[in-house]
N, C-alpha and C. Protein backbone atom coordinates (compact mmCIF):
# COMPACT_ATOMS: atom_id res chain seq x y z
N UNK A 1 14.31 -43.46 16.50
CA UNK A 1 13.03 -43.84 17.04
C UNK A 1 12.67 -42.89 18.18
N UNK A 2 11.27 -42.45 18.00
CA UNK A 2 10.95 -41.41 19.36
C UNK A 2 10.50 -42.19 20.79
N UNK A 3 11.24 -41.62 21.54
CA UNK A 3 11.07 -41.98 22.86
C UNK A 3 9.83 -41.60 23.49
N UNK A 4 8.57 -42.66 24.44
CA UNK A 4 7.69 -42.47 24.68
C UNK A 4 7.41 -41.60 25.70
N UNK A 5 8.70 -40.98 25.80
CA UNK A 5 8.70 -39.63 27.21
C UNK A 5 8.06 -38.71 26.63
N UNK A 6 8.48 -38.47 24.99
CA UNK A 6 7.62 -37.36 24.56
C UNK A 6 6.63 -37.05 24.09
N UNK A 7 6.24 -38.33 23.86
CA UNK A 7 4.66 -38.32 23.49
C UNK A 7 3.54 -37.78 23.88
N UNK A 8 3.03 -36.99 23.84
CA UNK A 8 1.95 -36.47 24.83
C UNK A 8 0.93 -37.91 24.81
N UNK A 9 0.48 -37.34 26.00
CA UNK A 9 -0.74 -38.42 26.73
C UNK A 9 -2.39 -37.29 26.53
N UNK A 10 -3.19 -38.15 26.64
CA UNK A 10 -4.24 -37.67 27.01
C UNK A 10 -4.33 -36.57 27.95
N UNK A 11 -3.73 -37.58 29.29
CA UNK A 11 -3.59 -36.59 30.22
C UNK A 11 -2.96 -35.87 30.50
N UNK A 12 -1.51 -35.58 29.67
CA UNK A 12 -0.72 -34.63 29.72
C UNK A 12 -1.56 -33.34 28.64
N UNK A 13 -2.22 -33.06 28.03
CA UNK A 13 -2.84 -32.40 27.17
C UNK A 13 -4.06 -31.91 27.81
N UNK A 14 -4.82 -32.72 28.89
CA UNK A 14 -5.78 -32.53 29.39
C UNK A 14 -5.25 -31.49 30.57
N UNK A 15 -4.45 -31.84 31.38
CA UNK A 15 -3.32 -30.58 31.98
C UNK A 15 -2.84 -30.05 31.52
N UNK A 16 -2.37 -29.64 30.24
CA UNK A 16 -2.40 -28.26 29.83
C UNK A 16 -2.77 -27.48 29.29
N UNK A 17 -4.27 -28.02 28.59
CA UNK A 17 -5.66 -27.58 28.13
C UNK A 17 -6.13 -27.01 29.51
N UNK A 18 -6.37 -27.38 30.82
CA UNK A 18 -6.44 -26.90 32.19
C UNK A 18 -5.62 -25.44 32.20
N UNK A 19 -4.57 -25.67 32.28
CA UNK A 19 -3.56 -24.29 32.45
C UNK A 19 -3.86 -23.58 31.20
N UNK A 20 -4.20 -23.89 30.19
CA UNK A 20 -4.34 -22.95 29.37
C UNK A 20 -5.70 -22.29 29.30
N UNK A 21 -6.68 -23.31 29.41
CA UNK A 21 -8.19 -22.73 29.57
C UNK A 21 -7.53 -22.14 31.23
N UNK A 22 -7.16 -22.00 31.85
CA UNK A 22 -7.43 -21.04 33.36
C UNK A 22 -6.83 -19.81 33.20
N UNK A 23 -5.46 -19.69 32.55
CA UNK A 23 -5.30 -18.56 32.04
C UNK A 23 -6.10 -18.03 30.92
N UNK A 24 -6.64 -18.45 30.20
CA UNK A 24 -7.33 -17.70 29.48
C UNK A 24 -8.32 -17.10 29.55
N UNK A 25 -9.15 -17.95 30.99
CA UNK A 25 -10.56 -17.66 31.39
C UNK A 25 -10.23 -16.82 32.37
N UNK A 26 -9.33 -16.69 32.91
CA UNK A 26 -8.72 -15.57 34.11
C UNK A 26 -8.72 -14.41 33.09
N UNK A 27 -7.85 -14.39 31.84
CA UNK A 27 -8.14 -13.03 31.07
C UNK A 27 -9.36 -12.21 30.30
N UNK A 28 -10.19 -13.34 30.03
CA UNK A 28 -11.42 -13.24 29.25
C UNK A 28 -12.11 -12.86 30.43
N UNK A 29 -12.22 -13.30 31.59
CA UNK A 29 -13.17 -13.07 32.85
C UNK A 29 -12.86 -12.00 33.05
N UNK A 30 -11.88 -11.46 33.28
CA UNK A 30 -11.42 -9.94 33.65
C UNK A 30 -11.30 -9.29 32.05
N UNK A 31 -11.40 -9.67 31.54
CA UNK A 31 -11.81 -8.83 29.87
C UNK A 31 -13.44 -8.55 29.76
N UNK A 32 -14.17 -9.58 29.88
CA UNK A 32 -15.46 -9.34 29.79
C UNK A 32 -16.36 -8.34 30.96
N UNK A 33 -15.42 -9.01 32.35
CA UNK A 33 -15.99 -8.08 33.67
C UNK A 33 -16.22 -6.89 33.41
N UNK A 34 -14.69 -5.91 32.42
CA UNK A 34 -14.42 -5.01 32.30
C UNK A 34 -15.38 -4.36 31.61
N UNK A 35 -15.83 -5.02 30.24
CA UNK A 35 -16.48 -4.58 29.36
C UNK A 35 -18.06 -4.47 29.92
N UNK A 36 -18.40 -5.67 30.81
CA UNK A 36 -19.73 -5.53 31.36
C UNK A 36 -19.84 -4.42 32.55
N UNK A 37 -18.75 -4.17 33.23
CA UNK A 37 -18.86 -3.03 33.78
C UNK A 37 -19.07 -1.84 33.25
N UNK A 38 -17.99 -1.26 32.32
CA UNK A 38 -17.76 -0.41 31.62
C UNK A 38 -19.09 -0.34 30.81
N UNK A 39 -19.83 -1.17 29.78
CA UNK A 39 -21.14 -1.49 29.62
C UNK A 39 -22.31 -0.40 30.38
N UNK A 40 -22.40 -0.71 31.45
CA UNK A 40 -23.26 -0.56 32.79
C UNK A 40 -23.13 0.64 32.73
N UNK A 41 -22.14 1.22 33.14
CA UNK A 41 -21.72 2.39 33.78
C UNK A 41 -21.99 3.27 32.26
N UNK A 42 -21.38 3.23 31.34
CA UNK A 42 -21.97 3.84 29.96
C UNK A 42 -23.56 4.11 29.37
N UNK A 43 -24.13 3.08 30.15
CA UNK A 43 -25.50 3.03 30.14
C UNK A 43 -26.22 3.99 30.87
N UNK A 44 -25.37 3.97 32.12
CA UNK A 44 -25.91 4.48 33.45
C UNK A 44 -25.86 5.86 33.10
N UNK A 45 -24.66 6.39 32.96
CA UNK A 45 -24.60 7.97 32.60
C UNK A 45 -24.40 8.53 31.07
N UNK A 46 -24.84 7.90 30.12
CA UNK A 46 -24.80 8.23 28.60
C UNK A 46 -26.34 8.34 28.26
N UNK A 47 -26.94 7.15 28.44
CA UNK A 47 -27.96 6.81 28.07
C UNK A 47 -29.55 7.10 28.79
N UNK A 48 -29.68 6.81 30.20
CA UNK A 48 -30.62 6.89 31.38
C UNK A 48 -30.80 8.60 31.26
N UNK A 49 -29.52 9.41 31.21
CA UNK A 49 -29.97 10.87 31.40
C UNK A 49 -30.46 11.27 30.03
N UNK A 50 -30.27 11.04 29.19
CA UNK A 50 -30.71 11.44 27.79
C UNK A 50 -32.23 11.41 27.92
N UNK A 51 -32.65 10.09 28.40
CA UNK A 51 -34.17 10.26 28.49
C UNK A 51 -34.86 10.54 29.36
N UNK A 52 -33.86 11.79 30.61
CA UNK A 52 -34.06 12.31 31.59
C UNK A 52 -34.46 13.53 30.84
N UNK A 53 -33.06 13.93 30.18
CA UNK A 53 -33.24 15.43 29.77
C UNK A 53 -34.66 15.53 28.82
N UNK A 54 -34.98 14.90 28.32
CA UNK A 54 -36.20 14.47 27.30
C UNK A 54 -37.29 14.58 27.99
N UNK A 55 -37.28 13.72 29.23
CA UNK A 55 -38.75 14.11 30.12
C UNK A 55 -38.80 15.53 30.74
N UNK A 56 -37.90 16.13 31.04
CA UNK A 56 -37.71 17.45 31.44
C UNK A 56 -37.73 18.36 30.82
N UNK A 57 -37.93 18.05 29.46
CA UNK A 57 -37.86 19.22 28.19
C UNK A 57 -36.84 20.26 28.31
N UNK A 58 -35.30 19.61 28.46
CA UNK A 58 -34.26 20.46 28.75
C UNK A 58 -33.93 20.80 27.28
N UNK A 59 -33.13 22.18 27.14
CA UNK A 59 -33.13 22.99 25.93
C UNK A 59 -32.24 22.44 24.70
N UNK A 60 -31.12 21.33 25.50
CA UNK A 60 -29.98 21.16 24.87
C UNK A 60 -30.18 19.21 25.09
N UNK A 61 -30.62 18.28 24.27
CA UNK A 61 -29.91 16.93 24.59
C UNK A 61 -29.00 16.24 23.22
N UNK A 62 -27.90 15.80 24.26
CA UNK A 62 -26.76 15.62 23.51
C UNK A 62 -26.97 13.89 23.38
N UNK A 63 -27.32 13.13 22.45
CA UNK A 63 -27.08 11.99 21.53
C UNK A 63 -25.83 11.37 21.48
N UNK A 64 -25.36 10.53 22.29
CA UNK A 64 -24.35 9.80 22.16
C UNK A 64 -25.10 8.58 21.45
N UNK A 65 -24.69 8.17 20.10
CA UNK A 65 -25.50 7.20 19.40
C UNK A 65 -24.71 6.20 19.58
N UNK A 66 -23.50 6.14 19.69
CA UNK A 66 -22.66 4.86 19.63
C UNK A 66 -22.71 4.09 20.92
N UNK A 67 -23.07 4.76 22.20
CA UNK A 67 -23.05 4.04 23.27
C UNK A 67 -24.50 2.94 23.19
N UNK A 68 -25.63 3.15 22.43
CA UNK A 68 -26.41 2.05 22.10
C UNK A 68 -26.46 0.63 21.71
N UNK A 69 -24.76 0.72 20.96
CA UNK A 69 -24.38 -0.60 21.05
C UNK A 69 -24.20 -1.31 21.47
N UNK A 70 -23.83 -0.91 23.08
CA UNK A 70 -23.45 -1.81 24.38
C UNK A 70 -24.25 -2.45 24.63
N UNK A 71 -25.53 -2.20 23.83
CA UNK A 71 -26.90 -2.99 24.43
C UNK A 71 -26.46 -4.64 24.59
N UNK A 72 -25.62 -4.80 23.47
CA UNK A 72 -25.76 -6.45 23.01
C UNK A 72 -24.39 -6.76 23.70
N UNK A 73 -23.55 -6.01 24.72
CA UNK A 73 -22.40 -6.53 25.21
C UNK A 73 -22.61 -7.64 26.69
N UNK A 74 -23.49 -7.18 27.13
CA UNK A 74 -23.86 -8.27 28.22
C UNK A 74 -24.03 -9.99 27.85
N UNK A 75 -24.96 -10.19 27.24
CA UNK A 75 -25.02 -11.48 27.04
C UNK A 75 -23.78 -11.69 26.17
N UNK A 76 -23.14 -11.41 25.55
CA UNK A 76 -22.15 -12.23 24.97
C UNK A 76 -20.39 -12.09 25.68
N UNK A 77 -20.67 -11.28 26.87
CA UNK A 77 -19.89 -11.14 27.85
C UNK A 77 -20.01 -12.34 28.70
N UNK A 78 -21.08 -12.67 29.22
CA UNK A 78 -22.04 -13.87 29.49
C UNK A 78 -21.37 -15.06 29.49
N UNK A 79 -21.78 -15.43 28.14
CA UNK A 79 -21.16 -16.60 27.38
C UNK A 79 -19.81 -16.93 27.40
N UNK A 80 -18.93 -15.74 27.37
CA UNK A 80 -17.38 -15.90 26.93
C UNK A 80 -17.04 -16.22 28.65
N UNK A 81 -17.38 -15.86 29.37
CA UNK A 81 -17.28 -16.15 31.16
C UNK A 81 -17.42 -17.59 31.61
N UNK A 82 -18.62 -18.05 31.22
CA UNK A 82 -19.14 -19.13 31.46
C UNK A 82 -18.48 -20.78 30.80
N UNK A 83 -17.84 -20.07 29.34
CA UNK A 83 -17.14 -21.07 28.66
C UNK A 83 -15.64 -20.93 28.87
N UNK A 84 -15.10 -20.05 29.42
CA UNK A 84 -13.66 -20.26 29.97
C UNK A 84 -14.16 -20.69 31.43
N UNK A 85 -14.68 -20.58 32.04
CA UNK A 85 -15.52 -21.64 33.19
C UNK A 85 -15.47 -22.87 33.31
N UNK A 86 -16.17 -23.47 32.31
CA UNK A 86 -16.54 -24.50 31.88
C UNK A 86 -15.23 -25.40 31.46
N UNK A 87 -14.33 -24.67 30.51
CA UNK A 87 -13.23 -25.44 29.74
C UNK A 87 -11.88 -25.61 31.37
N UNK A 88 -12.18 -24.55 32.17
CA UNK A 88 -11.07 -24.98 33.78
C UNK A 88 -11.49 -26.29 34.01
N UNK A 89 -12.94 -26.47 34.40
CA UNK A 89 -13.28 -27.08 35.33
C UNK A 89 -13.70 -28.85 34.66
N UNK A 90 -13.48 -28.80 33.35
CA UNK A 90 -13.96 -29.91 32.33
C UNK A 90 -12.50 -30.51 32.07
N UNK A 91 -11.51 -29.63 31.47
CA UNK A 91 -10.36 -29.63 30.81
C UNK A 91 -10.71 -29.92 29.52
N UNK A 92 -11.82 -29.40 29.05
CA UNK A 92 -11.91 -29.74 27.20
C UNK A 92 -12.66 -28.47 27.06
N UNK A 93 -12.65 -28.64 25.53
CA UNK A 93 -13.15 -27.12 25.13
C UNK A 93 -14.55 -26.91 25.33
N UNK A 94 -14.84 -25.79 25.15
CA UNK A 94 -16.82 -25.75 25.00
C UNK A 94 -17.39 -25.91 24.06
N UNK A 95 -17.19 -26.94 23.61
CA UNK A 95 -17.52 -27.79 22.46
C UNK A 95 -18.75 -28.98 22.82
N UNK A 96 -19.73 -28.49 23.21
CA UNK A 96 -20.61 -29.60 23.81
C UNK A 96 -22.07 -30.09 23.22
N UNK A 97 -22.72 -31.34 22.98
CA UNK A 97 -23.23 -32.07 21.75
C UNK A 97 -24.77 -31.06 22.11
N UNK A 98 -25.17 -31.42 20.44
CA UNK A 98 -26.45 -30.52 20.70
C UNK A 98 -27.46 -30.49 21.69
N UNK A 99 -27.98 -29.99 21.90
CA UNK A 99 -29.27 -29.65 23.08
C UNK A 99 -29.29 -30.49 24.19
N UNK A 100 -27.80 -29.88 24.47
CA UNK A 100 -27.39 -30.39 26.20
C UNK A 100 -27.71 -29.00 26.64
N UNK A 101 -27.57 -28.76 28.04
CA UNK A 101 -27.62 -27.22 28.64
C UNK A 101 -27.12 -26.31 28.07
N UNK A 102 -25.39 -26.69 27.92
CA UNK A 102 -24.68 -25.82 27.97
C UNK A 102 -24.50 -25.31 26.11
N UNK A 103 -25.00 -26.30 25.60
CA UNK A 103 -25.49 -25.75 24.21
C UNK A 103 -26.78 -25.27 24.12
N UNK A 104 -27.28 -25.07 24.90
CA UNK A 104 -28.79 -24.38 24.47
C UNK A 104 -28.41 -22.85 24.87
N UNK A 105 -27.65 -23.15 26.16
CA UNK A 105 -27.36 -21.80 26.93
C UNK A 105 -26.23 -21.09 25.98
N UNK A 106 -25.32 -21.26 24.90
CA UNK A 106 -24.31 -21.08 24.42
C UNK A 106 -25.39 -20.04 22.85
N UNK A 107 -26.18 -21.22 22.57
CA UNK A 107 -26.80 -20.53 21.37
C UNK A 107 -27.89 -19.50 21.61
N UNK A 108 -28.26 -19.54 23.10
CA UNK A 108 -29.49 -18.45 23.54
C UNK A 108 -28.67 -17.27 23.56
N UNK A 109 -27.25 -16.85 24.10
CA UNK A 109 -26.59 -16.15 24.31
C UNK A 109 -26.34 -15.28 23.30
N UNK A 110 -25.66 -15.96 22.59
CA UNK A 110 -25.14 -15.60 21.13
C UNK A 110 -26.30 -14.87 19.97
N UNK A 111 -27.18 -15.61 20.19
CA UNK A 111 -28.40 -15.33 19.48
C UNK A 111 -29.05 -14.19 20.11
N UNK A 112 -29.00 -13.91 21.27
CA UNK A 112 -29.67 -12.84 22.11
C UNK A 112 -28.63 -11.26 21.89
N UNK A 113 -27.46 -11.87 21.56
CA UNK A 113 -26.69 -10.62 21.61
C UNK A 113 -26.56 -10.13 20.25
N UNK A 114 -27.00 -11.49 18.77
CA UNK A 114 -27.01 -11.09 17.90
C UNK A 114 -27.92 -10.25 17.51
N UNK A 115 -29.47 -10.23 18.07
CA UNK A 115 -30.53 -9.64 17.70
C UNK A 115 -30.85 -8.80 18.41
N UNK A 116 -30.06 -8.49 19.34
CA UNK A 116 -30.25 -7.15 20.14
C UNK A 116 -29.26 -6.37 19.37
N UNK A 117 -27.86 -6.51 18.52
CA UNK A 117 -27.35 -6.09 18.02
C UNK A 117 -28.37 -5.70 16.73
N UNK A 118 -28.84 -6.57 15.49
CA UNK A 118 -29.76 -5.90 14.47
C UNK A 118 -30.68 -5.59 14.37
N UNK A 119 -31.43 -5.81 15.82
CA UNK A 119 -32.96 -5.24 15.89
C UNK A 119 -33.37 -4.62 16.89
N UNK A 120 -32.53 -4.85 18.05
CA UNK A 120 -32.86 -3.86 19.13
C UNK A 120 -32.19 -2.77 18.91
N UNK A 121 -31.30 -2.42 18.57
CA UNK A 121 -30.12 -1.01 18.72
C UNK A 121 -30.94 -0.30 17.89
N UNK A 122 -31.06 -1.22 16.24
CA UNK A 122 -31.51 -0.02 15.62
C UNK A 122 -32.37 0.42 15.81
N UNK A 123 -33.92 0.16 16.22
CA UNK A 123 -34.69 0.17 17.24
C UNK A 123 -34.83 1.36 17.89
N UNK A 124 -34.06 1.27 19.22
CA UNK A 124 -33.88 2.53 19.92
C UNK A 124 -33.65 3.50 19.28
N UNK A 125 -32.45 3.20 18.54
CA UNK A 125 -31.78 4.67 17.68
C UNK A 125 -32.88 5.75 16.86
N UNK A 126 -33.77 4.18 16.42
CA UNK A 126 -34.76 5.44 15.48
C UNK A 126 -35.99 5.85 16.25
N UNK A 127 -36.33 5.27 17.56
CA UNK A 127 -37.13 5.51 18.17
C UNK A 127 -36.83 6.93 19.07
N UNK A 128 -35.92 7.22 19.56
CA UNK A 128 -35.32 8.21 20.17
C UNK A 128 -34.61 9.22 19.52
N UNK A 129 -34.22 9.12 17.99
CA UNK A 129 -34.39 9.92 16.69
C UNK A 129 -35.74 10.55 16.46
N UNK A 130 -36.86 9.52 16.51
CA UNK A 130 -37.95 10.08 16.26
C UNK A 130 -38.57 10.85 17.41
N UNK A 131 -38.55 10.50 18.63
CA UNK A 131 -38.87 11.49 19.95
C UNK A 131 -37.99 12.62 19.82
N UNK A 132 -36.70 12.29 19.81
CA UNK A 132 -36.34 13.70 19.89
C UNK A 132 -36.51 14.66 18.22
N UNK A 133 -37.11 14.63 17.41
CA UNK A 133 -37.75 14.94 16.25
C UNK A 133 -39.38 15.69 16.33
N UNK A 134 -40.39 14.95 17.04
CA UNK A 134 -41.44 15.27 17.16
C UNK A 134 -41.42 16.05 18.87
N UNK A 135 -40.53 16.35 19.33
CA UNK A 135 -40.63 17.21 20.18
C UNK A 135 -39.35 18.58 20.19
N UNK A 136 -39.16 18.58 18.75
CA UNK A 136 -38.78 20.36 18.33
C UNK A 136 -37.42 19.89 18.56
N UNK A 137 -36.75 19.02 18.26
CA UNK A 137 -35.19 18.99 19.10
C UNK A 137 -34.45 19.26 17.49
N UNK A 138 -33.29 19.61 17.25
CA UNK A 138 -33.08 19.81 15.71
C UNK A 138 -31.31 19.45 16.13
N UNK A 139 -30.96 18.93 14.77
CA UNK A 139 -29.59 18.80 15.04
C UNK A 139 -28.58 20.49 15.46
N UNK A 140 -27.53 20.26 15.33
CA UNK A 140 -26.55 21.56 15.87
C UNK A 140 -25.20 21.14 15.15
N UNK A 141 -24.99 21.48 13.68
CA UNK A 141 -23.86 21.17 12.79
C UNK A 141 -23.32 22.68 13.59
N UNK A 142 -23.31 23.15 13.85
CA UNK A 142 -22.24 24.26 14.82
C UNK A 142 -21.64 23.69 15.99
N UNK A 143 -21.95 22.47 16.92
CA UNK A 143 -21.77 22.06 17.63
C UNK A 143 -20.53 21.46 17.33
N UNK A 144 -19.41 21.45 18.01
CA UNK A 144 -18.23 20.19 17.57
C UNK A 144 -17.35 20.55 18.33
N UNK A 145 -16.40 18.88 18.30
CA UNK A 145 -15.06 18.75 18.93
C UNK A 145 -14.18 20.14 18.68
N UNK A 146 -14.48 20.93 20.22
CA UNK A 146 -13.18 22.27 20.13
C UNK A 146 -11.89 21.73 19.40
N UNK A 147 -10.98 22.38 18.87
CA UNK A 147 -9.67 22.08 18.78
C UNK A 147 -8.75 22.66 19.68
């Protein structure tokens, strides 16, 4: 017969749903920080000068296309912050009933990062394809990773 020492309790589960949502939200918080920094800063000097060199009609602009994706890393950096947040300070998951706050705010997020992912990125990409197109810019297949 099992002894009722080992039974978990509510509240023994609810304390270590606590310790486990705090470590996790301690890693995800400093996972996402990273990425929203890193984000920023990729933006800042990948992206902002490109459509520097463009207003300046400089001879040479170099297209980093993949850094456009970061567009959609903020808000869902966002979200993942806010719900290891939420699961410390609750001790249950972010699992919360429809069109309370924190589900409206959960699906605005998600949804914002989804459609900046399929409609904003591509978006830019062909918009700044097409500027740099109608103002004489031409690819450079000679151009490449030295060895």
């Amino acid at each position: 017969m099992r002894s009722h020492f080992y039974e978990p309790t509510s509240e023994r589960l609810s304390i270590r749903l606590r310790c486990v949502a705090a470590l996790f939200a301690f890693g995800m918080g400093m996972g996402m920080g990273m990425i929203g920094i890193f984000s920023v800063y990729f933006l800042m000097t990948q992206i902002y000068p490109l459509y520097a060199r463009l207003y300046r009609n400089d001879l040479v602009v170099e297209t980093p296309y993949l850094i456009f994706s970061l567009l959609m890393a903020p808000p869902a950096a966002t979200l993942f912050v806010v719900a290891g947040i939420s699961s410390v300070f609750t001790g249950r998951k972010f699992d919360h009933p429809k069109w309370s706050p924190l589900f409206k705010f959960s699906t605005l997020m998600l949804a914002t990062s989804a459609y900046t992912f399929i409609y904003i990125v591509p978006t830019v990409v062909t918009l700044t394809t097409a500027t740099l197109y109608f103002r004489g810019y031409a690819s450079c297949p000679e151009l490449g990773i030295s060895e």
